[in-house]
PDB file of N, CA and C in Angstrom:
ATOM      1  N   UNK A   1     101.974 103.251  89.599  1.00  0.00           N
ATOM      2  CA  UNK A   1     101.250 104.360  88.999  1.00  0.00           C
ATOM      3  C   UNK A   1     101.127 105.469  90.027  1.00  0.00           C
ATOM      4  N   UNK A   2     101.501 106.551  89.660  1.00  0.00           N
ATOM      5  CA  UNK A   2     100.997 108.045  90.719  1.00  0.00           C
ATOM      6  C   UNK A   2     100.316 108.966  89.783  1.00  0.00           C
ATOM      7  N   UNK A   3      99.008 108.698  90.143  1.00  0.00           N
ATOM      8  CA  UNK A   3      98.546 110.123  88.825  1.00  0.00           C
ATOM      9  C   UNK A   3      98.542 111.274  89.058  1.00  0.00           C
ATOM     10  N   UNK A   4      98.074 112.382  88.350  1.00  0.00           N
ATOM     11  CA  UNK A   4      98.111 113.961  89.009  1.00  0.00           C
ATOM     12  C   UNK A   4      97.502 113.914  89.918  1.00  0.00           C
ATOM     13  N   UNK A   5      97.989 114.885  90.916  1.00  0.00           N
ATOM     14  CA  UNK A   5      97.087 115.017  92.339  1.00  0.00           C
ATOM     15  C   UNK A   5      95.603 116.382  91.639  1.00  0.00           C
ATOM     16  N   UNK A   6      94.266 116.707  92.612  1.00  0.00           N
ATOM     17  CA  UNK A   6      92.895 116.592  91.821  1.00  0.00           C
ATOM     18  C   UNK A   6      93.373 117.827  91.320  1.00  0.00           C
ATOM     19  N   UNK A   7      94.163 119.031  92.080  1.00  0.00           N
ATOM     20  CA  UNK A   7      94.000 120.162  91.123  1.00  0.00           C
ATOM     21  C   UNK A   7      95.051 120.522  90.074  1.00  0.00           C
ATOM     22  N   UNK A   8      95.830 119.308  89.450  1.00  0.00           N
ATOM     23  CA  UNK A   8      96.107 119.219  88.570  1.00  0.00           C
ATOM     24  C   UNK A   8      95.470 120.080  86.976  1.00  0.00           C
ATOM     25  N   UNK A   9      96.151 120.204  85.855  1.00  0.00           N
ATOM     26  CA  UNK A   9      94.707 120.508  84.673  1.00  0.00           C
ATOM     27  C   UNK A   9      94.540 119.121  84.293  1.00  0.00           C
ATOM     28  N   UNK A  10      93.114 119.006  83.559  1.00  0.00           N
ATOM     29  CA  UNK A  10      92.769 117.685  82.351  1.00  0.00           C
ATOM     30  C   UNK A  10      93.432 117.555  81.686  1.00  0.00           C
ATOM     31  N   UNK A  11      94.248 117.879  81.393  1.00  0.00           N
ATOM     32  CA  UNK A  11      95.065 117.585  80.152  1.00  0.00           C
ATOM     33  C   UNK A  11      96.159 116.794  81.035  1.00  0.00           C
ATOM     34  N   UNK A  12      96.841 116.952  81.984  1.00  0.00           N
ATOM     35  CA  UNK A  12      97.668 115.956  82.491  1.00  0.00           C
ATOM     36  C   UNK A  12      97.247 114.644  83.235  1.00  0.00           C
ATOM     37  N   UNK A  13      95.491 114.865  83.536  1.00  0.00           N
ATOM     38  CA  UNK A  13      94.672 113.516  83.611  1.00  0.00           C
ATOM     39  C   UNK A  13      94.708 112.390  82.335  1.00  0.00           C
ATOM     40  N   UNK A  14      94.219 113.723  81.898  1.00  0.00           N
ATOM     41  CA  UNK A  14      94.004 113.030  80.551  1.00  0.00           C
ATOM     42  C   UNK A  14      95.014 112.431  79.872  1.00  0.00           C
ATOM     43  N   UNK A  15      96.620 112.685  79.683  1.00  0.00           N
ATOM     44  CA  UNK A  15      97.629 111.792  79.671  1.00  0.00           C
ATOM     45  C   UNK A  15      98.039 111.217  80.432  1.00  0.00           C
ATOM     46  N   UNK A  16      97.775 110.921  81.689  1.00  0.00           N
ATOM     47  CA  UNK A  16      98.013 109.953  82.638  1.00  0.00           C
ATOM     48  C   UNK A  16      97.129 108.845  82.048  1.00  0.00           C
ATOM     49  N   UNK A  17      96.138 108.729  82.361  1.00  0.00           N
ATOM     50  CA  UNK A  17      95.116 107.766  81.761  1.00  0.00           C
ATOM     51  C   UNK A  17      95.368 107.348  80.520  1.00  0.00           C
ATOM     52  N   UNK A  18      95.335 108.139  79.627  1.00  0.00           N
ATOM     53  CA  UNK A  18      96.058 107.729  78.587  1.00  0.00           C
ATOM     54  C   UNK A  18      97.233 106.522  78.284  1.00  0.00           C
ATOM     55  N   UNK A  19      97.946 107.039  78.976  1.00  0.00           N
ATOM     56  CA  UNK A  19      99.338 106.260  79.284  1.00  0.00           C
ATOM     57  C   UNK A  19      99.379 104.913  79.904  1.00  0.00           C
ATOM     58  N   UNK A  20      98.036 105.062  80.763  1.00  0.00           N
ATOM     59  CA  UNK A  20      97.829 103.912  81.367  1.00  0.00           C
ATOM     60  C   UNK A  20      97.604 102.726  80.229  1.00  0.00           C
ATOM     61  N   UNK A  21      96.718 103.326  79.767  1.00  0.00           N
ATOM     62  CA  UNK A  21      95.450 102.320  78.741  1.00  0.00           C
ATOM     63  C   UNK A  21      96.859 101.762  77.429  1.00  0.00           C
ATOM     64  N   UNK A  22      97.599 102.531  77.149  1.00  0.00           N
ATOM     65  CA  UNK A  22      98.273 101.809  76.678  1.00  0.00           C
ATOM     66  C   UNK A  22      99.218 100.654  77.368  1.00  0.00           C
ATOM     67  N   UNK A  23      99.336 100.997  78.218  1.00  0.00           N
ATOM     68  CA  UNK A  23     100.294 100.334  79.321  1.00  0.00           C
ATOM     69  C   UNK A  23      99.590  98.752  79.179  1.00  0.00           C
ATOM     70  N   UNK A  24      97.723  99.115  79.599  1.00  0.00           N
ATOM     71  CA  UNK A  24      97.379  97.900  79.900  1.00  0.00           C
ATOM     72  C   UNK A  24      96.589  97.266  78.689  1.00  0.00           C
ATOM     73  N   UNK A  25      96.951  97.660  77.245  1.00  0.00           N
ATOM     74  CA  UNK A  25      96.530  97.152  76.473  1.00  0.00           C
ATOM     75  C   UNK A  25      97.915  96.152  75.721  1.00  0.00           C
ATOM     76  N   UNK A  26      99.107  96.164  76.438  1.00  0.00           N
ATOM     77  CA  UNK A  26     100.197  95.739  75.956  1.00  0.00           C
ATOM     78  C   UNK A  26     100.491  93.944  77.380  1.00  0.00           C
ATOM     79  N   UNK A  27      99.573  94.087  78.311  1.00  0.00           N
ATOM     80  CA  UNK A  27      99.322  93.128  78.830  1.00  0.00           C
ATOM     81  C   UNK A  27      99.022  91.773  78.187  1.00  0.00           C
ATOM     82  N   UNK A  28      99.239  91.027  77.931  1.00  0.00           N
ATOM     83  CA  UNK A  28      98.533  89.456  77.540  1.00  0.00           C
ATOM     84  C   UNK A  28      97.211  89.330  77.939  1.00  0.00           C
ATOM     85  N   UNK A  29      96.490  89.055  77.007  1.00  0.00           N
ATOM     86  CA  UNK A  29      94.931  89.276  77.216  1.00  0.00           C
ATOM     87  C   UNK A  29      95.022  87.773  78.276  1.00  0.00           C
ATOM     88  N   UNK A  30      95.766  86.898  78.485  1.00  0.00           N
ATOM     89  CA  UNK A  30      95.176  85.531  79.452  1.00  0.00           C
ATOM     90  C   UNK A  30      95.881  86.011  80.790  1.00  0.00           C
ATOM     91  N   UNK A  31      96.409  86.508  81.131  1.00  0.00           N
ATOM     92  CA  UNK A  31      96.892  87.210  82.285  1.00  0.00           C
ATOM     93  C   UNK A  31      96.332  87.924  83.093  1.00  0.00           C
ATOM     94  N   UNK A  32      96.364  87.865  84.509  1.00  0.00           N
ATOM     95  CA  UNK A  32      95.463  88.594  85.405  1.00  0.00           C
ATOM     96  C   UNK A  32      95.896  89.706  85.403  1.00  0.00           C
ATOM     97  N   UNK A  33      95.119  91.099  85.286  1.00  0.00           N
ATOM     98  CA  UNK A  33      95.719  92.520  85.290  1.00  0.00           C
ATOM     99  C   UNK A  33      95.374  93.101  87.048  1.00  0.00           C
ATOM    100  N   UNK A  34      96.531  93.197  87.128  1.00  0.00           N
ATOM    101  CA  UNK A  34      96.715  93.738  89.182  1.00  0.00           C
ATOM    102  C   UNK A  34      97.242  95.083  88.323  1.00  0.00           C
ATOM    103  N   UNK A  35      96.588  96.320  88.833  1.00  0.00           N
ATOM    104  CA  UNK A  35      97.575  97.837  88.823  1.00  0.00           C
ATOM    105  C   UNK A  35      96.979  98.313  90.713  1.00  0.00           C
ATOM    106  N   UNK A  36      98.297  98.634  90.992  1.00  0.00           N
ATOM    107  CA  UNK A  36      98.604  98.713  92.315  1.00  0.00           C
ATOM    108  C   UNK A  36      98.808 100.543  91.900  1.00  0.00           C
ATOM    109  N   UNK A  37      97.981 101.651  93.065  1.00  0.00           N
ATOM    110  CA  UNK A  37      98.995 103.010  93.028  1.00  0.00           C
ATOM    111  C   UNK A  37      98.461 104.240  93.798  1.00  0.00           C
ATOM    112  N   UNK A  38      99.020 104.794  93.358  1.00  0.00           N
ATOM    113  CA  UNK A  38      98.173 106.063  93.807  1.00  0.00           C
ATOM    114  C   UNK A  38      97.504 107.268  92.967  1.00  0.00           C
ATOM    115  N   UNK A  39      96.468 106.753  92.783  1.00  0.00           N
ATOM    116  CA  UNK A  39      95.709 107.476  91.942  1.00  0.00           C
ATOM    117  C   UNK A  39      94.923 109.086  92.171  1.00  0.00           C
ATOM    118  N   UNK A  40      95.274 108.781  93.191  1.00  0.00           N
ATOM    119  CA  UNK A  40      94.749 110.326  94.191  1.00  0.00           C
ATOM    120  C   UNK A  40      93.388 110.453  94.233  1.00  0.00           C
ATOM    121  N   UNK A  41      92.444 109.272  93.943  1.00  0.00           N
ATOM    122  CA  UNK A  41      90.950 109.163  93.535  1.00  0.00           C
ATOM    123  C   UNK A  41      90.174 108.973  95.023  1.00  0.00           C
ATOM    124  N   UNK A  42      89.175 110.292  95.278  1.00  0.00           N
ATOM    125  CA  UNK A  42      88.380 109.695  96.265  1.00  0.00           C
ATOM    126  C   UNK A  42      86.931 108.880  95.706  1.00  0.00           C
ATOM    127  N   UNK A  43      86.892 108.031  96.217  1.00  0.00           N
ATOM    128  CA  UNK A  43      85.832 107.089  95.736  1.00  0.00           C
ATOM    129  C   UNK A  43      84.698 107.054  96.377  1.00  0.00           C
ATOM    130  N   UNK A  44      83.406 107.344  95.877  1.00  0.00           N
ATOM    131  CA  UNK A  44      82.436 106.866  96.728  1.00  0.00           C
ATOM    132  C   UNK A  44      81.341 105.939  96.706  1.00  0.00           C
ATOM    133  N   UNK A  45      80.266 106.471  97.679  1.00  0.00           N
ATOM    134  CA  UNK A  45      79.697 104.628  97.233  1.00  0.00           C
ATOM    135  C   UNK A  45      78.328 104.513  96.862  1.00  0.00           C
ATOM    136  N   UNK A  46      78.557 104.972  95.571  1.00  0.00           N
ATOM    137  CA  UNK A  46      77.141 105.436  94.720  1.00  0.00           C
ATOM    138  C   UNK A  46      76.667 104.237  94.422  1.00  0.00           C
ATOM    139  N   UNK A  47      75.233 103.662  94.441  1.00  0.00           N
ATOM    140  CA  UNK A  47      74.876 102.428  93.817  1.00  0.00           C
ATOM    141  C   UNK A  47      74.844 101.954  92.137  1.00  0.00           C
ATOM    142  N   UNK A  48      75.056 102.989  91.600  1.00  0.00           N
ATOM    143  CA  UNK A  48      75.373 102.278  90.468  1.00  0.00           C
ATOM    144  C   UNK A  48      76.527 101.549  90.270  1.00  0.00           C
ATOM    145  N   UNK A  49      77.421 102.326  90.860  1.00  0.00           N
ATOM    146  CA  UNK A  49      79.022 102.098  91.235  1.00  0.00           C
ATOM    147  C   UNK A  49      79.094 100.703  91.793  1.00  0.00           C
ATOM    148  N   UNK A  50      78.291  99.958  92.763  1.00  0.00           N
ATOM    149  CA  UNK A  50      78.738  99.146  93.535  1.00  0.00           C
ATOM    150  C   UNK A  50      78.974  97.645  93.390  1.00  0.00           C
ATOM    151  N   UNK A  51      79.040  97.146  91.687  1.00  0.00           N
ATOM    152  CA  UNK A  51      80.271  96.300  90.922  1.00  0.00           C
ATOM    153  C   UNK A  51      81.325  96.833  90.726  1.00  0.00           C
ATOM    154  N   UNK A  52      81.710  97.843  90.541  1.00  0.00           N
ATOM    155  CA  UNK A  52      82.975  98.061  90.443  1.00  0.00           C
ATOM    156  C   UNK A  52      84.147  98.492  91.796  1.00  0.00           C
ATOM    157  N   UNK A  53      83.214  99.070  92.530  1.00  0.00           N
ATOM    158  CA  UNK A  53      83.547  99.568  93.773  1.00  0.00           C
ATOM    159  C   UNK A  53      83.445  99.080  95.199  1.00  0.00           C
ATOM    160  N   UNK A  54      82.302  98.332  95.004  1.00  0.00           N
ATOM    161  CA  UNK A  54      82.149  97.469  96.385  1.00  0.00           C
ATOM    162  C   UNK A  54      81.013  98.628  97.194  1.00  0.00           C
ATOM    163  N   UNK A  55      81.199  98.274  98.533  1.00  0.00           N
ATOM    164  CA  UNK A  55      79.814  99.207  99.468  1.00  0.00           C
ATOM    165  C   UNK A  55      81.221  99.989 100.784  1.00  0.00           C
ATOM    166  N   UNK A  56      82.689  99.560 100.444  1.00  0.00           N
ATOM    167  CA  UNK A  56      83.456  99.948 102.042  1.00  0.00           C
ATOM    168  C   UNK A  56      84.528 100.817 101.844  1.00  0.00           C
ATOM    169  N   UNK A  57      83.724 102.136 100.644  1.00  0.00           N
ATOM    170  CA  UNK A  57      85.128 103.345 100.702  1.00  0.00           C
ATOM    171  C   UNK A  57      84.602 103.981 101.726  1.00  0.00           C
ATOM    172  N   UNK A  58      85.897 104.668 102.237  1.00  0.00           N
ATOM    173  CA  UNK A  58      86.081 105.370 103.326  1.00  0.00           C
ATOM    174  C   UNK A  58      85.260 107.099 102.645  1.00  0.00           C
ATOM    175  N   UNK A  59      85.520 107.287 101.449  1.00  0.00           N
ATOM    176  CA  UNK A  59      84.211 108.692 101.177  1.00  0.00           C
ATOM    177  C   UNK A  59      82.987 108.722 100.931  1.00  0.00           C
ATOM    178  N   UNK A  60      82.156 109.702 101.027  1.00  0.00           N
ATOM    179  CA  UNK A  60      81.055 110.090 101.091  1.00  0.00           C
ATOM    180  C   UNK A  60      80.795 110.917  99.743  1.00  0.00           C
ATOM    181  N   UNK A  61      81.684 111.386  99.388  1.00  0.00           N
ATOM    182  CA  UNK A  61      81.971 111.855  98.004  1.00  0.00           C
ATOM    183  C   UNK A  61      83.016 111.677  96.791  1.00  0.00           C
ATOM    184  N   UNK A  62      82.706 111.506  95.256  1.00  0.00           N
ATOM    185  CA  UNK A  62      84.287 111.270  94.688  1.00  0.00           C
ATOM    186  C   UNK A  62      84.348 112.587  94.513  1.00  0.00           C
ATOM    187  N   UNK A  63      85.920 112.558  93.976  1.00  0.00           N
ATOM    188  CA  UNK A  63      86.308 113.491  93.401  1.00  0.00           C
ATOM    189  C   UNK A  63      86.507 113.391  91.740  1.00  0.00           C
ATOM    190  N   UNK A  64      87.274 114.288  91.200  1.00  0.00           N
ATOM    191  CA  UNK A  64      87.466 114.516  89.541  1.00  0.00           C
ATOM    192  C   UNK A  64      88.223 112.594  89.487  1.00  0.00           C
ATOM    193  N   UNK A  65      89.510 112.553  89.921  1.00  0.00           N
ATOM    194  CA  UNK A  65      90.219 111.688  89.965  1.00  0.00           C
ATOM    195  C   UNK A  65      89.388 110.194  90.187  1.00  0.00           C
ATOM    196  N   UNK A  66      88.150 110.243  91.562  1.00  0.00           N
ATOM    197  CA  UNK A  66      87.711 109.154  91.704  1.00  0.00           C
ATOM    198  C   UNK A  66      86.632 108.851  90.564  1.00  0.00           C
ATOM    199  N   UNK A  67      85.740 109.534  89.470  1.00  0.00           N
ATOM    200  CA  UNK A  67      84.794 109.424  88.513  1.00  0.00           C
ATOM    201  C   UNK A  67      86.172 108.748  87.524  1.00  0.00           C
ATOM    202  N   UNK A  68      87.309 108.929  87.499  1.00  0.00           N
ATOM    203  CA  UNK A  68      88.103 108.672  86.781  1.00  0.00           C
ATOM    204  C   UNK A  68      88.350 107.408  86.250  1.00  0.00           C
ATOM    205  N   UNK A  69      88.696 106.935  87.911  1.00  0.00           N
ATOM    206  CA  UNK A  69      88.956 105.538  88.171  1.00  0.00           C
ATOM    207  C   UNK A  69      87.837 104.558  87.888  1.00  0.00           C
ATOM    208  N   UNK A  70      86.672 105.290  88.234  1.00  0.00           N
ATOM    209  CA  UNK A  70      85.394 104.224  88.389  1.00  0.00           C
ATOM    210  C   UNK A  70      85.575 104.170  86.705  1.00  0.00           C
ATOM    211  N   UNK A  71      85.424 105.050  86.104  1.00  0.00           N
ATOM    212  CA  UNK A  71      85.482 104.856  84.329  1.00  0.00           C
ATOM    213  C   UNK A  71      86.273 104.032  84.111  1.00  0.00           C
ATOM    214  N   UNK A  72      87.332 103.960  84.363  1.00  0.00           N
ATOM    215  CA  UNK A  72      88.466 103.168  83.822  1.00  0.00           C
ATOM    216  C   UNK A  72      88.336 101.616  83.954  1.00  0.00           C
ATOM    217  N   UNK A  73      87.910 101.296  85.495  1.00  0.00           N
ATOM    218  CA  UNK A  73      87.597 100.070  85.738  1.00  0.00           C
ATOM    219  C   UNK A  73      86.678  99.615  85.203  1.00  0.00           C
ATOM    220  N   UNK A  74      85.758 100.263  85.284  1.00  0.00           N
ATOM    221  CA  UNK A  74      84.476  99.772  84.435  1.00  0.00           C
ATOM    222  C   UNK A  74      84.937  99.614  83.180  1.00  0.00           C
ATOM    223  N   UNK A  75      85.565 100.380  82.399  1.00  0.00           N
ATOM    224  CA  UNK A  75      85.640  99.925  80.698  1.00  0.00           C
ATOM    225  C   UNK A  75      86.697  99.122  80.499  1.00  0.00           C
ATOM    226  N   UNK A  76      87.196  98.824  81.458  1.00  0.00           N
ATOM    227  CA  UNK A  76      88.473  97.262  81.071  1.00  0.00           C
ATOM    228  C   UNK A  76      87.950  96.389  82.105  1.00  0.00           C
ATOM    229  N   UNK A  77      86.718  96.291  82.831  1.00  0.00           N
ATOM    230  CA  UNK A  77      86.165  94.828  82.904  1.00  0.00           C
ATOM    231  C   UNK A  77      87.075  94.285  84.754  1.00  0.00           C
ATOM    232  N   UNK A  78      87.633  95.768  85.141  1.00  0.00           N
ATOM    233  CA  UNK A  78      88.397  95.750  86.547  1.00  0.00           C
ATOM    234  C   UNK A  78      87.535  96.174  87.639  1.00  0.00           C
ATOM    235  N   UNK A  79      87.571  95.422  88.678  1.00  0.00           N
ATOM    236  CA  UNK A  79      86.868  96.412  90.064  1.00  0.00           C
ATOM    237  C   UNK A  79      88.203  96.908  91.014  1.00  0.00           C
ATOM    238  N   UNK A  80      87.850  97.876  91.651  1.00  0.00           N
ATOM    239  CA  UNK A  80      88.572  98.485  92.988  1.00  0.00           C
ATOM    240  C   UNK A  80      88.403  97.880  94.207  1.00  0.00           C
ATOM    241  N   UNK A  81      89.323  96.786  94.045  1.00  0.00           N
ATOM    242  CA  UNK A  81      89.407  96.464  95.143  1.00  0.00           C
ATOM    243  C   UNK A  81      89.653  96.590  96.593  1.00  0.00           C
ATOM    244  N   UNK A  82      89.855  97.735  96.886  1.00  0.00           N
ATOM    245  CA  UNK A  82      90.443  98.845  97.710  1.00  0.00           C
ATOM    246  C   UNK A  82      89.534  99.017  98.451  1.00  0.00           C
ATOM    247  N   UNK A  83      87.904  98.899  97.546  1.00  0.00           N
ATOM    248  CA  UNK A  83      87.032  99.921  98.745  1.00  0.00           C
ATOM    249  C   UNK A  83      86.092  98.672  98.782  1.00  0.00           C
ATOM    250  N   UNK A  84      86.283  97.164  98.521  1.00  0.00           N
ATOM    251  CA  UNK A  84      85.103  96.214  98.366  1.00  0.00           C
ATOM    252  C   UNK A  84      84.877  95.428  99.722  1.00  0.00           C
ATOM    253  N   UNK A  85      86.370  95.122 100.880  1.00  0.00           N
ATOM    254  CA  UNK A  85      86.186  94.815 101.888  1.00  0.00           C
ATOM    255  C   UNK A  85      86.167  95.631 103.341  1.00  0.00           C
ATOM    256  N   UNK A  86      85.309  94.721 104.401  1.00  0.00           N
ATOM    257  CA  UNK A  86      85.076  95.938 105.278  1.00  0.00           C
ATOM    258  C   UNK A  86      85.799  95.671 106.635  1.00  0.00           C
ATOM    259  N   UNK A  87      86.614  97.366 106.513  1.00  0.00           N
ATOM    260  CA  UNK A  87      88.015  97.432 107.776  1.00  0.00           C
ATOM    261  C   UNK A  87      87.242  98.224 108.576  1.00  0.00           C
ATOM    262  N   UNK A  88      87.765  98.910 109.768  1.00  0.00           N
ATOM    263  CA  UNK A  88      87.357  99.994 110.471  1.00  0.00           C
ATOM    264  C   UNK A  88      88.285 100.927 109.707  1.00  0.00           C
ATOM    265  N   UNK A  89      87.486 102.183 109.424  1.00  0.00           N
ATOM    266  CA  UNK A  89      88.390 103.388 109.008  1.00  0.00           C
ATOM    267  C   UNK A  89      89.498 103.578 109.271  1.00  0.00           C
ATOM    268  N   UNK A  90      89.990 103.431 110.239  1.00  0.00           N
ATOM    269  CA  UNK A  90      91.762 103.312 110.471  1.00  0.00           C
ATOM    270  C   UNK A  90      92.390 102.749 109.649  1.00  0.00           C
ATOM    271  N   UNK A  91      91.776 101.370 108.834  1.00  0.00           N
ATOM    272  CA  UNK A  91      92.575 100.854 108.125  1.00  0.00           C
ATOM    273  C   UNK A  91      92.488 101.532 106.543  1.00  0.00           C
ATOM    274  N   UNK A  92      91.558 101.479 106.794  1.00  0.00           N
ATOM    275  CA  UNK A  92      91.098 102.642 104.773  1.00  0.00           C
ATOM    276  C   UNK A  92      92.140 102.992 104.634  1.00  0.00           C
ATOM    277  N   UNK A  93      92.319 104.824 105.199  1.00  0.00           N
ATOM    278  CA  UNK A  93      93.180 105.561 104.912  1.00  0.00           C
ATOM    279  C   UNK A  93      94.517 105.628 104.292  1.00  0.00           C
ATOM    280  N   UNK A  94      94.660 106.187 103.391  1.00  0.00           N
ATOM    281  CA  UNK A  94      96.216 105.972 103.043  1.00  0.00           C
ATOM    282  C   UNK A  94      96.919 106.890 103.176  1.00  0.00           C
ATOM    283  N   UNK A  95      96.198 107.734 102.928  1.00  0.00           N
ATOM    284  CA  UNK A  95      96.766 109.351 103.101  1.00  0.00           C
ATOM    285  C   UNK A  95      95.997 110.344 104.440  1.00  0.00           C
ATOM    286  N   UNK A  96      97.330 110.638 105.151  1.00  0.00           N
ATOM    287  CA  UNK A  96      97.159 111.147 106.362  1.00  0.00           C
ATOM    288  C   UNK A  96      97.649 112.943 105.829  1.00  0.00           C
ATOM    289  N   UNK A  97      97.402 113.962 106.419  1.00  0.00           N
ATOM    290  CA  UNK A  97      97.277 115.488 106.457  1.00  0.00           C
ATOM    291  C   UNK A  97      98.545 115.496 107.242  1.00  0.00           C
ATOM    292  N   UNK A  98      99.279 116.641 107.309  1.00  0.00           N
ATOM    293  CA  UNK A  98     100.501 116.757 108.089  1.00  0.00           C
ATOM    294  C   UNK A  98     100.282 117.025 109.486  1.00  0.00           C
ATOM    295  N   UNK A  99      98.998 117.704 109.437  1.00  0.00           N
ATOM    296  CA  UNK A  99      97.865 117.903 111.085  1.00  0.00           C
ATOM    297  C   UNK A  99      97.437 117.251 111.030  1.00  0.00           C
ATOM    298  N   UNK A 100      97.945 115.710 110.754  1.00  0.00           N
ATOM    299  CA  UNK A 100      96.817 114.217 111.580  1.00  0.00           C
ATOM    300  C   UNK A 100      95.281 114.670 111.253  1.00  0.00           C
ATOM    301  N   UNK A 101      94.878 115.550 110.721  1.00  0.00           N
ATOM    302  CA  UNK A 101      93.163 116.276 110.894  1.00  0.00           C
ATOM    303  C   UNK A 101      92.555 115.298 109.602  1.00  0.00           C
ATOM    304  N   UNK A 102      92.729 115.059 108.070  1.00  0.00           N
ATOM    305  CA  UNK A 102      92.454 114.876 107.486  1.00  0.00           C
ATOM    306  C   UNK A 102      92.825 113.237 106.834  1.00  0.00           C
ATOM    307  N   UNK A 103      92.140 112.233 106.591  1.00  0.00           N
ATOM    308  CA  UNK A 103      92.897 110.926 106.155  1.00  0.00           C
ATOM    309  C   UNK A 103      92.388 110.898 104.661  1.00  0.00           C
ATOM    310  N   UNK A 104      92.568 110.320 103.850  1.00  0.00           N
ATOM    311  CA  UNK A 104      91.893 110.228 102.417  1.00  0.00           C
ATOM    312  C   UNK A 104      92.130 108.676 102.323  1.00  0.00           C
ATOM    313  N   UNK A 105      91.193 108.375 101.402  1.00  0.00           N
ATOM    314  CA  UNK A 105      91.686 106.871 100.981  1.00  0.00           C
ATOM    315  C   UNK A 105      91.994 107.093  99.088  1.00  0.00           C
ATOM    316  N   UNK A 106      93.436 107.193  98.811  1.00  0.00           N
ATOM    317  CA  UNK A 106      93.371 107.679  97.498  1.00  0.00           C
ATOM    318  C   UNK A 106      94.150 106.856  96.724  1.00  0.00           C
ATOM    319  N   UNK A 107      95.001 105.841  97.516  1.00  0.00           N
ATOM    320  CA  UNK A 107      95.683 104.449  96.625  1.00  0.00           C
ATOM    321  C   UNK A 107      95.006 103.744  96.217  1.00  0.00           C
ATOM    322  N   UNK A 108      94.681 102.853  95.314  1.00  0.00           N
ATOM    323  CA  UNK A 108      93.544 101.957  95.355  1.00  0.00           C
ATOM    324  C   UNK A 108      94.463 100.600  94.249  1.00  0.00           C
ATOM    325  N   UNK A 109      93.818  99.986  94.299  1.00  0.00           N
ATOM    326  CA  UNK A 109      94.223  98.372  93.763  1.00  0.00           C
ATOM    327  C   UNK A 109      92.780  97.922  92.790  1.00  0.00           C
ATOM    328  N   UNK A 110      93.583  97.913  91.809  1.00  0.00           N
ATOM    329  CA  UNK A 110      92.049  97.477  90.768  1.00  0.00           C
ATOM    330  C   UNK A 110      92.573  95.957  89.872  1.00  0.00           C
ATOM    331  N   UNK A 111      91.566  95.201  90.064  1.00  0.00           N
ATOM    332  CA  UNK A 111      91.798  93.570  89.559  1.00  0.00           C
ATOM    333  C   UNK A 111      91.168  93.151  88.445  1.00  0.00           C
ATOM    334  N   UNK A 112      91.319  92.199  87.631  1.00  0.00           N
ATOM    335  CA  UNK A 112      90.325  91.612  86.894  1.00  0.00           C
ATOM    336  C   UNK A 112      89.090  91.559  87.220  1.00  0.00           C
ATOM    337  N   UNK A 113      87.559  91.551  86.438  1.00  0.00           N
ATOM    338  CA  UNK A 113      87.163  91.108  87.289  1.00  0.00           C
ATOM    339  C   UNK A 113      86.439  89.501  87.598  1.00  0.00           C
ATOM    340  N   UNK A 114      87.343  88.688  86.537  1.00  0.00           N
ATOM    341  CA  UNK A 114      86.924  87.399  86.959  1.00  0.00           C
ATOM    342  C   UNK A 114      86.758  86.826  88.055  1.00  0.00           C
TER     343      UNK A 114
END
């Protein structure tokens, strides 16, 4: 999966996601659902959030993309596994700036959540 990057319009969110949900409604309901990607979502670590998200994203704030993800997981019963165990920031990051200045953590891995 690569979704629109954030300043994308809604409307190409909005069919990304889209696209997804069909994707993962064509899954076998007894099957574990792994979606591996890059969602371009910064995630953060709001306490309501923190079943779906865990307490170890690397932001302080989401973005359009990361409210996205948290929706998504939450309404198919998935957490982000991405931000639930705890690395030193070096390891978070996925996305580095071309001036080394900026890292994002915007791939993320979302699981069942049995």
């Amino acid at each position: 999966m690569h979704a629109p990057s954030e300043e994308k319009s809604d409307d190409s969110k909005d069919s990304c996601y889209e696209e997804l949900e069909q994707v993962f409604y064509h899954f076998p309901k007894f099957y574990m659902k792994i979606l591996l990607g890059d969602f371009n979502a910064k995630v953060w670590r709001e306490n309501i959030f923190k079943p779906t998200i865990g307490n170890e994203s690397l932001h302080q704030d989401s973005n359009d993309n990361g409210v996205r993800i948290v929706n998504f997981a939450t309404s198919k019963n998935l957490v982000v596994k991405s931000t639930m165990f705890p690395h030193g920031n070096i390891h978070k990051y996925t996305w580095t700036s071309p001036d080394g200045m900026i890292h994002n953590q915007v791939d993320h891995l979302l699981l069942d959540r049995r």
